[in-house]
Protein backbone atom coordinates (compact mmCIF):
# COMPACT_ATOMS: atom_id res chain seq x y z
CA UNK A 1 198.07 105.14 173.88
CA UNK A 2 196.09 103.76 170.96
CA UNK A 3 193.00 104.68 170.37
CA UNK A 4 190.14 101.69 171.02
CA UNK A 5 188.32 102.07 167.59
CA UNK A 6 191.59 102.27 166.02
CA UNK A 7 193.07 99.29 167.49
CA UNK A 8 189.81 97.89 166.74
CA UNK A 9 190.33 98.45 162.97
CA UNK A 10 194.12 97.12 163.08
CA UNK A 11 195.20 93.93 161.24
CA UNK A 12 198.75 92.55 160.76
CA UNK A 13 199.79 93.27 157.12
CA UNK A 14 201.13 90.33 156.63
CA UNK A 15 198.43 87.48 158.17
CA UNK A 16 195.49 89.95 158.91
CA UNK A 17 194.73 88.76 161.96
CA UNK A 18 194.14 91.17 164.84
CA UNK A 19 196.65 92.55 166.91
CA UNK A 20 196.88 93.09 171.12
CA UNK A 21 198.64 95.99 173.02
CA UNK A 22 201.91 94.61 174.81
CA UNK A 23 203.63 97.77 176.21
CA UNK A 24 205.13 100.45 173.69
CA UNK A 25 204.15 97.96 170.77
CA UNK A 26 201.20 95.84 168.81
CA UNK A 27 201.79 92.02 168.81
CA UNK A 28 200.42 89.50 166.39
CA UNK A 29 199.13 86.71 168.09
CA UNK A 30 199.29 84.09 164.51
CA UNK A 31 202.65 85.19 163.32
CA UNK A 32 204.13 86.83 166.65
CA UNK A 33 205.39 90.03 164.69
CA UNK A 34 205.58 92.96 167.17
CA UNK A 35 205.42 96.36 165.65
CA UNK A 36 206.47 99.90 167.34
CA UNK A 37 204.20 102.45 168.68
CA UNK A 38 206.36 105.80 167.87
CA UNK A 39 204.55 109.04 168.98
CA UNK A 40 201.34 107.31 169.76
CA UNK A 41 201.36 105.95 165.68
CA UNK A 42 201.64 102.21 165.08
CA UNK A 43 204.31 101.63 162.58
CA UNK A 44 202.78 99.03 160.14
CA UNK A 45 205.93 98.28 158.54
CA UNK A 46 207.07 95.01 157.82
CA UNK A 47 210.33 95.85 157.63
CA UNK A 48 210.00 97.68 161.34
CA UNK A 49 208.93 94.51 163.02
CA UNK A 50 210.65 92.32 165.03
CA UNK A 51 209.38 88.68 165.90
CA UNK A 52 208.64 87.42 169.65
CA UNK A 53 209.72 83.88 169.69
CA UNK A 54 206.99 83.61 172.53
């Protein structure tokens, strides 16, 4: 999985805040984007998120 200094490091590019593990992806806990973990690499994209309506 991710690495912990890594994940420590990770912000969502669009609100900054931090972001949690949930499953194969990183979830925003301010704006609820949920970006993909391909290959072990978070994919940062915007455009590659999806939004968790909880």
């Amino acid at each position: 999985m991710i690495d912990k200094e890594l994940l420590e490091i990770l912000v969502c590019p669009v609100c900054k805040k931090p972001l949690i593990v949930k499953g194969e992806s990183l979830k925003c806990g301010q704006c609820r984007r949920v970006y993909p973990i391909k290959d072990n690499i978070p994919v940062m994209l915007v455009d590659e998120a999806t939004t968790d309506p909880t």
